[in-house]
C-alpha atoms as a PDB file:
ATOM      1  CA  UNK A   1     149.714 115.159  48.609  1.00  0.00           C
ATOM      2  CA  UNK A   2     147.964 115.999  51.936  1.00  0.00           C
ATOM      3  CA  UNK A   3     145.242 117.816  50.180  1.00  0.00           C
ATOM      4  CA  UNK A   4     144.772 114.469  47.784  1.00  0.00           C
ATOM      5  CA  UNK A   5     144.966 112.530  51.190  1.00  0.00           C
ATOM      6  CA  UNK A   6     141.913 114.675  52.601  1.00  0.00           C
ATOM      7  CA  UNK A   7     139.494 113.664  50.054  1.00  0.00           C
ATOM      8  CA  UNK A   8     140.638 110.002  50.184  1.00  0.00           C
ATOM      9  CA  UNK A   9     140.484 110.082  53.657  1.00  0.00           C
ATOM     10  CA  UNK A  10     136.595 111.732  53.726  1.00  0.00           C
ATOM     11  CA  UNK A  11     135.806 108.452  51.065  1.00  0.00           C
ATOM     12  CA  UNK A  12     137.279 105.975  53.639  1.00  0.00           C
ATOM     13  CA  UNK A  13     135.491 107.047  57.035  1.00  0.00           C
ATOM     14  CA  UNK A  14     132.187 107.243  54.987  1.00  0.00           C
ATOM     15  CA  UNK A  15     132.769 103.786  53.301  1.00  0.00           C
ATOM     16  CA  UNK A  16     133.826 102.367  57.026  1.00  0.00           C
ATOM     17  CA  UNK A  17     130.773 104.105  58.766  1.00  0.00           C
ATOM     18  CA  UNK A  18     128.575 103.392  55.972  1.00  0.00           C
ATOM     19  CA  UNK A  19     127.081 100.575  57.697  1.00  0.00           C
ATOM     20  CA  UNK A  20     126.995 101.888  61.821  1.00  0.00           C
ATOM     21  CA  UNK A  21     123.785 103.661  63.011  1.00  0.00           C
ATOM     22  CA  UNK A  22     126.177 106.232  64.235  1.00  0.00           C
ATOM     23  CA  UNK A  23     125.325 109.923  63.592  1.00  0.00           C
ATOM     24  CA  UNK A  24     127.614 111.521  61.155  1.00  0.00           C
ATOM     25  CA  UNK A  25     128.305 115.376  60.848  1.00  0.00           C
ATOM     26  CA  UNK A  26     129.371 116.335  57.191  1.00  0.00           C
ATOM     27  CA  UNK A  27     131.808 119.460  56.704  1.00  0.00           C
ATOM     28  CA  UNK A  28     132.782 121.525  54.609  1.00  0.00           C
ATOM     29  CA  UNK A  29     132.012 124.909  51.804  1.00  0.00           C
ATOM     30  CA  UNK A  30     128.668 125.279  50.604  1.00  0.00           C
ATOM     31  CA  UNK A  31     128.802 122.952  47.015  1.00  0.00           C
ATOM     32  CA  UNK A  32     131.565 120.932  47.974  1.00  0.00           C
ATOM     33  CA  UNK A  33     128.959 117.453  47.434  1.00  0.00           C
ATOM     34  CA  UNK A  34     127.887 117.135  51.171  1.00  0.00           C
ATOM     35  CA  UNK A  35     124.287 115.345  49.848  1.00  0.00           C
ATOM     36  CA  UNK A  36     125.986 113.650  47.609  1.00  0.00           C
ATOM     37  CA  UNK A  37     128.249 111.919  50.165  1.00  0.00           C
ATOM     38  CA  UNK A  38     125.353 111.337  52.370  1.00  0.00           C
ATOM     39  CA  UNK A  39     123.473 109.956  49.689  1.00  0.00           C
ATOM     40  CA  UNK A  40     126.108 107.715  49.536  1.00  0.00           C
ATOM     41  CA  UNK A  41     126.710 106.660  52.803  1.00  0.00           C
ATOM     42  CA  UNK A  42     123.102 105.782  53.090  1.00  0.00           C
ATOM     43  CA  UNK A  43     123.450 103.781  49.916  1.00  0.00           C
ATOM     44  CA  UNK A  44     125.708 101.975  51.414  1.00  0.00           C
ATOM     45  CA  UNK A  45     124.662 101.441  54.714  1.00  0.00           C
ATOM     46  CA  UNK A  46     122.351  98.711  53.610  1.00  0.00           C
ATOM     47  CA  UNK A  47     118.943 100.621  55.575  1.00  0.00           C
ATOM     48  CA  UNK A  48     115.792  99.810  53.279  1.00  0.00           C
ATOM     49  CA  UNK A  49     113.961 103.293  54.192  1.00  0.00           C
ATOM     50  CA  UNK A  50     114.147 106.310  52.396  1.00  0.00           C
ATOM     51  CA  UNK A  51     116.485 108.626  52.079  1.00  0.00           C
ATOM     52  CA  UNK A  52     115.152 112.551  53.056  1.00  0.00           C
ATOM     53  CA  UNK A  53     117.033 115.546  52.877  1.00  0.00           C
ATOM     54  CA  UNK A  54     115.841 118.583  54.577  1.00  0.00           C
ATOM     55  CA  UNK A  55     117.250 122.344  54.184  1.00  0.00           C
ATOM     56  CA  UNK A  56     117.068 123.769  57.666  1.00  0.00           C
ATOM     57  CA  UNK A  57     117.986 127.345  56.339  1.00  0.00           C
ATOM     58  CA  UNK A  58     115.661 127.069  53.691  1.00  0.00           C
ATOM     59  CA  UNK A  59     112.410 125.951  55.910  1.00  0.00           C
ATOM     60  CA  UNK A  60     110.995 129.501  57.927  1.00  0.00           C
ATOM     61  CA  UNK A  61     111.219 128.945  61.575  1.00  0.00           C
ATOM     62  CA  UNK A  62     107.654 128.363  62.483  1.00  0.00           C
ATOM     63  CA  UNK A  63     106.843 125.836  59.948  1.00  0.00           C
ATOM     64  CA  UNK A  64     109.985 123.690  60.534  1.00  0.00           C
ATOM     65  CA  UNK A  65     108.906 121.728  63.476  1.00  0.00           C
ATOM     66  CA  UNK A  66     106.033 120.594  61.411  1.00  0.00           C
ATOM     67  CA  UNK A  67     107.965 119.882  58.630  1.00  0.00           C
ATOM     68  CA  UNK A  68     110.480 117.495  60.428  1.00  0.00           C
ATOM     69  CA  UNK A  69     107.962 116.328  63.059  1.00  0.00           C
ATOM     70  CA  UNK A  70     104.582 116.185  61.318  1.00  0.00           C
ATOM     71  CA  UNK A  71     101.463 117.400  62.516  1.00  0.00           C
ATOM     72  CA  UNK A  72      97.651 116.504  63.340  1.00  0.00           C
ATOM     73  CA  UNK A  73      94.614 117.665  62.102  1.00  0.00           C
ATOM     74  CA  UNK A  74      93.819 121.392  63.915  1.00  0.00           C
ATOM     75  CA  UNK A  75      97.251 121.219  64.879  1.00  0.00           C
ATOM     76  CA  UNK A  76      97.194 125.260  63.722  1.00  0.00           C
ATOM     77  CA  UNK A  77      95.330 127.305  60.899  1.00  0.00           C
ATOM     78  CA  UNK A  78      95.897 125.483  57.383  1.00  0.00           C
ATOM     79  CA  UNK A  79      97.016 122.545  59.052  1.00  0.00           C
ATOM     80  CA  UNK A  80      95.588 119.426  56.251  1.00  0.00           C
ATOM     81  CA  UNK A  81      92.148 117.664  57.622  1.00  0.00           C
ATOM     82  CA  UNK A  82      94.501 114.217  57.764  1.00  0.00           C
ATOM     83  CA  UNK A  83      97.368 115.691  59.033  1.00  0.00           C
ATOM     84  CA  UNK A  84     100.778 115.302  57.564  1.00  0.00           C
ATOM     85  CA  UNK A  85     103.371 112.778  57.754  1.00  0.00           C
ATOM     86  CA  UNK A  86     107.004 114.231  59.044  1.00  0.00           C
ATOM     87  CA  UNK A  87     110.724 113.755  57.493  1.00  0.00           C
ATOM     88  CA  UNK A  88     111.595 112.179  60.641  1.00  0.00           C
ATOM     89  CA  UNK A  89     108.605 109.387  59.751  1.00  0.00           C
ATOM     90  CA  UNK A  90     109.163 109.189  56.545  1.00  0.00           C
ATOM     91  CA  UNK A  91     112.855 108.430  56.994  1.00  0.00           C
ATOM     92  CA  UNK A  92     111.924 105.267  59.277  1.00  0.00           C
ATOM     93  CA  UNK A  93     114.423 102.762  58.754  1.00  0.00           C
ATOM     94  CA  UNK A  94     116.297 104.802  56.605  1.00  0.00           C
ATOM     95  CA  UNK A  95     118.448 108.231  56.672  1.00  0.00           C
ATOM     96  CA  UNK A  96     117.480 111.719  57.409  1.00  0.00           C
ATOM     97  CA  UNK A  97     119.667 114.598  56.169  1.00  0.00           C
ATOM     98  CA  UNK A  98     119.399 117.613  58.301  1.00  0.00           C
ATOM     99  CA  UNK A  99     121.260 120.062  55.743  1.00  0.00           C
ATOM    100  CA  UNK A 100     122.266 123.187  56.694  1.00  0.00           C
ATOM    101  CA  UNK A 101     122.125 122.204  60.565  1.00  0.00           C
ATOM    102  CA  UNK A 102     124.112 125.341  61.306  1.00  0.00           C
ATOM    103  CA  UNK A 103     120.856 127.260  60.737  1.00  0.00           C
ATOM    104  CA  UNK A 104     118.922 125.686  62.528  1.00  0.00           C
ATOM    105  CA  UNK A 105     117.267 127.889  65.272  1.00  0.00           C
ATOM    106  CA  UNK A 106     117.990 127.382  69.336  1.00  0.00           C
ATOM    107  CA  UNK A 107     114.312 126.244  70.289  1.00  0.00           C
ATOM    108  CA  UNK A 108     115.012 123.519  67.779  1.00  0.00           C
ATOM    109  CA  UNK A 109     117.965 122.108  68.350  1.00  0.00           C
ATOM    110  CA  UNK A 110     116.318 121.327  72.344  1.00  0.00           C
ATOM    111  CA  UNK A 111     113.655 119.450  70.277  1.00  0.00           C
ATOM    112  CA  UNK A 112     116.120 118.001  68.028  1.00  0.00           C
ATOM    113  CA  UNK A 113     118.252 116.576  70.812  1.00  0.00           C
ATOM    114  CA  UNK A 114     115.292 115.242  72.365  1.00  0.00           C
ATOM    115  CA  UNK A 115     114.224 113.045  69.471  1.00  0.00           C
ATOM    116  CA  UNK A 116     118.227 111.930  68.860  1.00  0.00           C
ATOM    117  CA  UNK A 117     118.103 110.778  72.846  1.00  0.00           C
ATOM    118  CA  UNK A 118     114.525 109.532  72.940  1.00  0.00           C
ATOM    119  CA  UNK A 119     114.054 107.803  69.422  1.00  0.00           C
ATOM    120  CA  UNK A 120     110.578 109.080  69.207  1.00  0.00           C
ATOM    121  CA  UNK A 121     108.657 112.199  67.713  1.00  0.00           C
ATOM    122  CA  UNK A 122     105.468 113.807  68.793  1.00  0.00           C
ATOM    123  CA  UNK A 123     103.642 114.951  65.804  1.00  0.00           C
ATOM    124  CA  UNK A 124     102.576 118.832  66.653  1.00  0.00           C
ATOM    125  CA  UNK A 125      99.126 118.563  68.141  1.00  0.00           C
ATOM    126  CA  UNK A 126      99.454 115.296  69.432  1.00  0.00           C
ATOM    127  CA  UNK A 127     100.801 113.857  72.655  1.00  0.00           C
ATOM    128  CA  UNK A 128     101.408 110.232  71.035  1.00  0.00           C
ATOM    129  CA  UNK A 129     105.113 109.364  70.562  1.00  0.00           C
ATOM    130  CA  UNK A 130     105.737 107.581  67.505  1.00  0.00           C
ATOM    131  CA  UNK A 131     109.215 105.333  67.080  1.00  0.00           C
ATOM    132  CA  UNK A 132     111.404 106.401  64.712  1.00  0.00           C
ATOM    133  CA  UNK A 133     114.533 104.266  63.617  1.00  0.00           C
ATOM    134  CA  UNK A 134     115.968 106.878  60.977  1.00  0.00           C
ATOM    135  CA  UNK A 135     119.973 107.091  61.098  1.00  0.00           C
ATOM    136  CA  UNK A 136     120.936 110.891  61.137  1.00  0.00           C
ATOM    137  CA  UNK A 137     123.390 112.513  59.014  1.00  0.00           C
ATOM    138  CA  UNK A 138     123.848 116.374  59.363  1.00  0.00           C
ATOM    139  CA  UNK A 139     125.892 118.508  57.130  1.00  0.00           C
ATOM    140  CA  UNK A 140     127.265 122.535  57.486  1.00  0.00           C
ATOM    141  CA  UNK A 141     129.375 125.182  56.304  1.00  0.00           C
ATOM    142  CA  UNK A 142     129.663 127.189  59.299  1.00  0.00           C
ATOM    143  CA  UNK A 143     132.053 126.599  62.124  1.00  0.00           C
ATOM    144  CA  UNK A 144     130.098 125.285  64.960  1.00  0.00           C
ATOM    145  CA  UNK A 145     132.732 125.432  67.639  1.00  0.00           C
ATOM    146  CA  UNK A 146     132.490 128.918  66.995  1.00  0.00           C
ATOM    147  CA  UNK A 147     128.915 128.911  66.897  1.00  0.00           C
ATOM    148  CA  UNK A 148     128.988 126.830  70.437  1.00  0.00           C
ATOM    149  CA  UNK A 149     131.216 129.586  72.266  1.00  0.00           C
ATOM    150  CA  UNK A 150     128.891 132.412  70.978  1.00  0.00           C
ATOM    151  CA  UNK A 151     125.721 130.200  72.287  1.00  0.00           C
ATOM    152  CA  UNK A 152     124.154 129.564  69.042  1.00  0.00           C
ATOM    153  CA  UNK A 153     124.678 126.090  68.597  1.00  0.00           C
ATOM    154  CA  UNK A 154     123.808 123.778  71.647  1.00  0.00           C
ATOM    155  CA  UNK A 155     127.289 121.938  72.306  1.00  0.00           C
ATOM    156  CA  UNK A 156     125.476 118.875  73.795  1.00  0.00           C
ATOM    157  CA  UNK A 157     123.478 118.173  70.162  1.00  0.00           C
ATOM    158  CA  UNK A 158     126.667 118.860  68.767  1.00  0.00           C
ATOM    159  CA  UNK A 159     128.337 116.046  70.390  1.00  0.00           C
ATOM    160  CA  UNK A 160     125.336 113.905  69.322  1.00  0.00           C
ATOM    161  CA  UNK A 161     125.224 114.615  65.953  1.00  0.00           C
ATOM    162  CA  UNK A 162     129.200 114.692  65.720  1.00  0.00           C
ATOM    163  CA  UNK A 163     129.949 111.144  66.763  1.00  0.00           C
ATOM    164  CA  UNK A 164     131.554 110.986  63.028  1.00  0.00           C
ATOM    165  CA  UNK A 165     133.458 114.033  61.302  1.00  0.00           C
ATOM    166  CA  UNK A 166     133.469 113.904  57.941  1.00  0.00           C
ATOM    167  CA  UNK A 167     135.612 116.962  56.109  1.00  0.00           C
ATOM    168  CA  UNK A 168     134.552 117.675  52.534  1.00  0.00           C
ATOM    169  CA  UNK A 169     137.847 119.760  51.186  1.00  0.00           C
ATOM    170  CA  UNK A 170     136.830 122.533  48.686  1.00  0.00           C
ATOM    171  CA  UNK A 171     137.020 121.812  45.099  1.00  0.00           C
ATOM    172  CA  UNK A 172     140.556 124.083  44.350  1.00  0.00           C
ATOM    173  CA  UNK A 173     142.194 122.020  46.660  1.00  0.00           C
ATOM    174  CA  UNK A 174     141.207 118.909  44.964  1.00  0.00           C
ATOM    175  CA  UNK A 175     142.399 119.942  41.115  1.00  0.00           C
ATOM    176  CA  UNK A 176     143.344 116.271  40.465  1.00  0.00           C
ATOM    177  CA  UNK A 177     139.874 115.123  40.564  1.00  0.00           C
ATOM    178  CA  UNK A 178     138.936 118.023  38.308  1.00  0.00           C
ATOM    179  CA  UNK A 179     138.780 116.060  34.758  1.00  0.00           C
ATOM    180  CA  UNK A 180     137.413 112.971  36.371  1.00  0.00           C
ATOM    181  CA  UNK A 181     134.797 114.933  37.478  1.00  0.00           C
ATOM    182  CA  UNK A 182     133.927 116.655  34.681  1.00  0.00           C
ATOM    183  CA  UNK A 183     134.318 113.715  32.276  1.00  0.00           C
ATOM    184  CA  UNK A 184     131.056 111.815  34.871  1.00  0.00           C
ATOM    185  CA  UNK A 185     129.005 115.290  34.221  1.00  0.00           C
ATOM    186  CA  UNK A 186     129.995 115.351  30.791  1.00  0.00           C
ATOM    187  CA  UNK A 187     128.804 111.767  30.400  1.00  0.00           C
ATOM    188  CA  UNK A 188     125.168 112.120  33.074  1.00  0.00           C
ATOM    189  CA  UNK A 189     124.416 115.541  30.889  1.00  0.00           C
ATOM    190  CA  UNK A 190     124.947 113.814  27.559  1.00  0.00           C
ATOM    191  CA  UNK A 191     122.114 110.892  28.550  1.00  0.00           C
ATOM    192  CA  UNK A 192     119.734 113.218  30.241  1.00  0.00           C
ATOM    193  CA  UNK A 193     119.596 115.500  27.255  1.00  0.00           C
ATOM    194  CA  UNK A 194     120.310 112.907  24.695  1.00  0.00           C
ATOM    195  CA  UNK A 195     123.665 113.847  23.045  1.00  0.00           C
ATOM    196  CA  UNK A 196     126.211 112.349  21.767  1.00  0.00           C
ATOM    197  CA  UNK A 197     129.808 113.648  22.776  1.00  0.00           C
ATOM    198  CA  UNK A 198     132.382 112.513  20.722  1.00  0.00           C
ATOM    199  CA  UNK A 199     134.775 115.108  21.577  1.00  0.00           C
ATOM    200  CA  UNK A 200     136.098 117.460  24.297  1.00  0.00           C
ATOM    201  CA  UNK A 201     138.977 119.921  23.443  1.00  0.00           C
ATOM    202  CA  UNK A 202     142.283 118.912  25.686  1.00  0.00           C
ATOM    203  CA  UNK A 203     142.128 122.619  26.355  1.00  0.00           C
ATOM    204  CA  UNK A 204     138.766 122.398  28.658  1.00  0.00           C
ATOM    205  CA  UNK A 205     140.718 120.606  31.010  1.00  0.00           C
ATOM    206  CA  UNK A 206     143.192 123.230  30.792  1.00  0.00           C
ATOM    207  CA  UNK A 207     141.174 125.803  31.905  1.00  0.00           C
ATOM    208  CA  UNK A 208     139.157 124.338  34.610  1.00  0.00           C
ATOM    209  CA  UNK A 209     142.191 122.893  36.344  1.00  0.00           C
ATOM    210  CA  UNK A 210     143.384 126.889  36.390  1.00  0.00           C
ATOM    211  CA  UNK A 211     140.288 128.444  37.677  1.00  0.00           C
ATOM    212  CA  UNK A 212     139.377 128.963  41.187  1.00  0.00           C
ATOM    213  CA  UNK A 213     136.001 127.329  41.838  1.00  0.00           C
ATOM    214  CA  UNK A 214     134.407 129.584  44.654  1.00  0.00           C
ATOM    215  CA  UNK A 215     130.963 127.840  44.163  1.00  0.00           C
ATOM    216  CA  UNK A 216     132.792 124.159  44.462  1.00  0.00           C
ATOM    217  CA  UNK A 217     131.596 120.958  42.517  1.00  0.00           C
ATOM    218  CA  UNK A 218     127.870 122.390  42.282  1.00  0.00           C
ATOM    219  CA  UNK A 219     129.383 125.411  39.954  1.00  0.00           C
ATOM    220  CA  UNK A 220     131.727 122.572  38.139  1.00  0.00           C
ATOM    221  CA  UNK A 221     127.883 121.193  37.474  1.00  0.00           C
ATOM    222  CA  UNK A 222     126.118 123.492  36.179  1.00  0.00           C
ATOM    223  CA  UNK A 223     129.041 125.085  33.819  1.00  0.00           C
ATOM    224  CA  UNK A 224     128.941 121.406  32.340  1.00  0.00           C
ATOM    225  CA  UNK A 225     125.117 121.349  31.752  1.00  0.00           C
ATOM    226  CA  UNK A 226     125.412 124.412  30.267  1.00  0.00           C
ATOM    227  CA  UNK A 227     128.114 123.182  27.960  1.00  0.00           C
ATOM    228  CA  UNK A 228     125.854 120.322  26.772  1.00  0.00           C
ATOM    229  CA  UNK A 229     123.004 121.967  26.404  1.00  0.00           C
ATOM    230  CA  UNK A 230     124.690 124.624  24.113  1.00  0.00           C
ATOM    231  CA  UNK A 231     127.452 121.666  22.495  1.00  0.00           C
ATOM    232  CA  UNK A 232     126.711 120.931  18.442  1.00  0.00           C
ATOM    233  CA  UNK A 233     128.208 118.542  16.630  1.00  0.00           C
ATOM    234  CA  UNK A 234     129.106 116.280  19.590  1.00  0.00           C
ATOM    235  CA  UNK A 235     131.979 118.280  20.417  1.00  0.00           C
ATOM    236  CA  UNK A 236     132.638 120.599  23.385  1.00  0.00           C
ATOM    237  CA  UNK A 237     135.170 123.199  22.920  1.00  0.00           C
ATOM    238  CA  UNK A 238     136.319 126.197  25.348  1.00  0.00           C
ATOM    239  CA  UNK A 239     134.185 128.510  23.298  1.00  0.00           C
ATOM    240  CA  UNK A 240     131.339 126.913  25.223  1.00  0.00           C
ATOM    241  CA  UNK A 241     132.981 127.734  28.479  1.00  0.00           C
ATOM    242  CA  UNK A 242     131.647 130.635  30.135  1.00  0.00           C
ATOM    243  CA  UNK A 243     133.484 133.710  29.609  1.00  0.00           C
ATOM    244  CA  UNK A 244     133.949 134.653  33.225  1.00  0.00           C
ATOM    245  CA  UNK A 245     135.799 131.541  33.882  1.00  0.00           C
ATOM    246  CA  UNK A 246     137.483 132.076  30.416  1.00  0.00           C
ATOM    247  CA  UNK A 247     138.681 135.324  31.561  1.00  0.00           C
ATOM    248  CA  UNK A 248     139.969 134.333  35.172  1.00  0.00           C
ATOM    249  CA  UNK A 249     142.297 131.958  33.617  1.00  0.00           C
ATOM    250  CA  UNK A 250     143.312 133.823  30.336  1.00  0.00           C
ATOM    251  CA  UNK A 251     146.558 134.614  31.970  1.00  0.00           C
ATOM    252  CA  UNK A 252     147.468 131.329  32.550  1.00  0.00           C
ATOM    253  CA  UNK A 253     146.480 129.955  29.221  1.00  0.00           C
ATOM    254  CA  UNK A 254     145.442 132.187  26.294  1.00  0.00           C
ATOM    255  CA  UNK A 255     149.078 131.515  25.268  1.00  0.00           C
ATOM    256  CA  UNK A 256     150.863 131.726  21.653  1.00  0.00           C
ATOM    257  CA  UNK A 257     151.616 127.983  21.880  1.00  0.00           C
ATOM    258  CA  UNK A 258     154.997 129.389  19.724  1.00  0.00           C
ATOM    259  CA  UNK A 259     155.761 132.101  21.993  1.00  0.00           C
ATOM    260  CA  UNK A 260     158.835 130.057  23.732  1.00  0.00           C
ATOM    261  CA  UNK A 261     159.360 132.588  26.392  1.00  0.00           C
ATOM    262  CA  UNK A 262     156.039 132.290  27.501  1.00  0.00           C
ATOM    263  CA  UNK A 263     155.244 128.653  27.185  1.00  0.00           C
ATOM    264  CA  UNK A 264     158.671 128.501  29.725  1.00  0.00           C
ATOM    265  CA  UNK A 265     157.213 130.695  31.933  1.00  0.00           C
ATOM    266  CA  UNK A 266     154.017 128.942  32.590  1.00  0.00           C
ATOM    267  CA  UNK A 267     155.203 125.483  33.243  1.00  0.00           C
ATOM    268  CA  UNK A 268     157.998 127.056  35.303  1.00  0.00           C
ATOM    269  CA  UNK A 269     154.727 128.498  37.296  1.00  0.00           C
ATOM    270  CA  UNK A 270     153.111 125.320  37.483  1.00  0.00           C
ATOM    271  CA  UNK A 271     156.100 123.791  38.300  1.00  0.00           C
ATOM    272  CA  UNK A 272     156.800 125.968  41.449  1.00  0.00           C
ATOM    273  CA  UNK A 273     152.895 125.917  42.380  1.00  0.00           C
ATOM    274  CA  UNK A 274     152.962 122.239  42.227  1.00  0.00           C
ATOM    275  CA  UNK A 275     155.877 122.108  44.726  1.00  0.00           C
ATOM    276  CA  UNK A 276     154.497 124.195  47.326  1.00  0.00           C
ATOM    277  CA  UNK A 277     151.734 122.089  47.145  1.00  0.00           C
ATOM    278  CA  UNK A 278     153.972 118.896  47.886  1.00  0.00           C
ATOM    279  CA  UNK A 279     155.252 120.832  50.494  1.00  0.00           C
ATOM    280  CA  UNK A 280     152.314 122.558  52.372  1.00  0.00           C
ATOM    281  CA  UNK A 281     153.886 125.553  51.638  1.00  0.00           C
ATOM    282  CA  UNK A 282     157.394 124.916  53.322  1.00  0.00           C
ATOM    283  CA  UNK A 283     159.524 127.074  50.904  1.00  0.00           C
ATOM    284  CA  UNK A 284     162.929 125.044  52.336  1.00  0.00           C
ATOM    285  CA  UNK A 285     161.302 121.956  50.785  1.00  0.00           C
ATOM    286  CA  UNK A 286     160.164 123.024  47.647  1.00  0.00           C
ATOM    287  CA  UNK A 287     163.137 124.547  47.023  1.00  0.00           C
ATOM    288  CA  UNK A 288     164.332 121.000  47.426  1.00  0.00           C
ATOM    289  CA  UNK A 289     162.498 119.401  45.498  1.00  0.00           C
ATOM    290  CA  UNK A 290     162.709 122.098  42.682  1.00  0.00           C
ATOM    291  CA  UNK A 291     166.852 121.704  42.928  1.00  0.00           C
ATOM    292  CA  UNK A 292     167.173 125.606  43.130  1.00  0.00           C
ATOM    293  CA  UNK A 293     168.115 128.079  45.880  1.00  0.00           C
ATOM    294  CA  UNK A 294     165.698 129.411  48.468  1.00  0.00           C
ATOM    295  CA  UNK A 295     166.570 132.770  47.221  1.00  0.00           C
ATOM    296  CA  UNK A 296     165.206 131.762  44.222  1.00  0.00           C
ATOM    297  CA  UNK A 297     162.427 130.230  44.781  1.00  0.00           C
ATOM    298  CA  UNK A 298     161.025 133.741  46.530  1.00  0.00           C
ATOM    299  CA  UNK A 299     161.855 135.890  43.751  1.00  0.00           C
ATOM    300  CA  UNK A 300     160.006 133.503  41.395  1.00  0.00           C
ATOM    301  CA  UNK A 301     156.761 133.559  43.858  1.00  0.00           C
ATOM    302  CA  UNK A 302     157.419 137.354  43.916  1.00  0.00           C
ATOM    303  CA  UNK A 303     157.808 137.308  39.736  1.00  0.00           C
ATOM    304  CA  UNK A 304     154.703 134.817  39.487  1.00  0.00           C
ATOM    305  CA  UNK A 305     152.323 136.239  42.081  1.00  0.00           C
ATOM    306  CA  UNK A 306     152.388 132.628  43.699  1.00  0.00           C
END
């Protein structure tokens, strides 16, 4: 329950926040739907400028200033005769989304924190400020605390851009929102490539609520695409699910649906892993709740590899 709580809880401080100018930091593994939470939060928030997301890790050092800030003609070599406009500018009124923020290099972040205290941005070249209203939402995967005590993060933009946590939980903590998931992909792939699905084997389900999702709701995406893309008939079956994840999880499902023994053992493994979720992992509990000694209960994580 405290891992469903997690998610539920990330939905209500964005829904709450949604319509605050505050600055909100996004957590969480890479593909865990950090955009796609700021997206909505912006959405929401009721601000009629764009929405701009920027990849600081993705964006070489020397060209990022220019890229968030904007620039003047003969700013540097290459610069465009006009000049260009900046993501900061272009968000006016509206949200920027620095992700990635972790990444973002030292001599930045003092120029960052500048424009988050000031409100204004000098394009490069140019000693005019220009006023920027754009609401700031950062998102990482790395462990800034950390990051602070090593001195690669700058604790006092930290504090600015951290005046809401959100925490994204990773996608095998969240196996309840699996098929719910996968049904909305299922359903945004179908229109975009113009099929028809009239039918998705139970056993789909099966097999993506048993595998571990290391790349998070991004890899949940793309398997689906790939699904439709390669679906006939309308119908998606788990021959259409990529054989890596078919072969992670063959052990917990490529069973004889007559072999009695075996069926037993499985939901007798779900069972148990189901109850230590309940539990956070408290064995005294889940023995509890399962009825059966603690003695038990270790020998069967021991005999399931739990």
């Amino acid at each position: 329950m405290e891992k469903v709580k997690k998610i539920l809880d990330a939905i209500s401080i964005a829904r709450r926040v949604a319509s605050s100018n505050a600055s909100v930091l996004i957590m969480g593994e890479s593909g865990t739907g950090k955009e796609v939470f700021a997206k909505a939060i912006h959405q929401a928030s009721g601000r009629e400028g764009n929405f701009v997301a920027i990849n600081c890790s993705a964006i070489p050092e020397n060209l990022l200033e220019s890229e968030l800030f904007g620039y003047v003609e003969g700013a540097f070599t290459g610069a465009l005769k006009k000049g260009k406009i900046g993501k900061f500018e272009f968000a006016n009124n509206g949200t920027i989304f620095l992700d990635e923020i972790g990444d973002m290099p030292l001599n930045m972040q003092a120029k960052l924190l500048r424009v988050l205290q000031d409100g204004v941005v000098y394009r490069l070249g140019d000693e005019k400020p220009i006023k920027i209203n754009a609401r700031v939402i950062a998102a990482t995967n790395k462990n800034l605390n950390e990051m602070i005590k090593k001195g690669l993060f700058r604790d006092d933009l930290y504090y600015r851009l951290s005046v809401v946590n959100i925490y994204l939980p990773p996608l095998r903590e969240r196996k309840e929102d699996i098929r719910e998931l996968c049904n909305l992909f299922f359903d945004m792939y179908a229109k975009e490539e113009n099929k028809d699905i009239e039918y998705i084997d139970e056993k789909v389900y099966d097999i993506f609520e048993n595998y571990i999702w290391e790349g998070n709701v991004r890899e949940l995406k793309n398997v689906v695409q790939r699904m439709v893309v390669l679906s006939q008939n309308g119908r998606i079956t788990t021959d259409l699910v990529p054989e890596y994840i078919r072969e992670s999880v063959k052990d917990e499902l490529i069973i004889d649906e007559f072999d009695l023994q075996k069926m037993i053992e499985k939901v007798e493994r779900d069972t148990i892993r189901r109850a230590l979720e309940l539990s956070n992992g408290n064995k005294k509990k889940a023995a509890e709740l399962l009825k059966i000694k603690r003695s038990t209960l270790y020998y069967k994580i021991e005999q399931y590899g739990l």
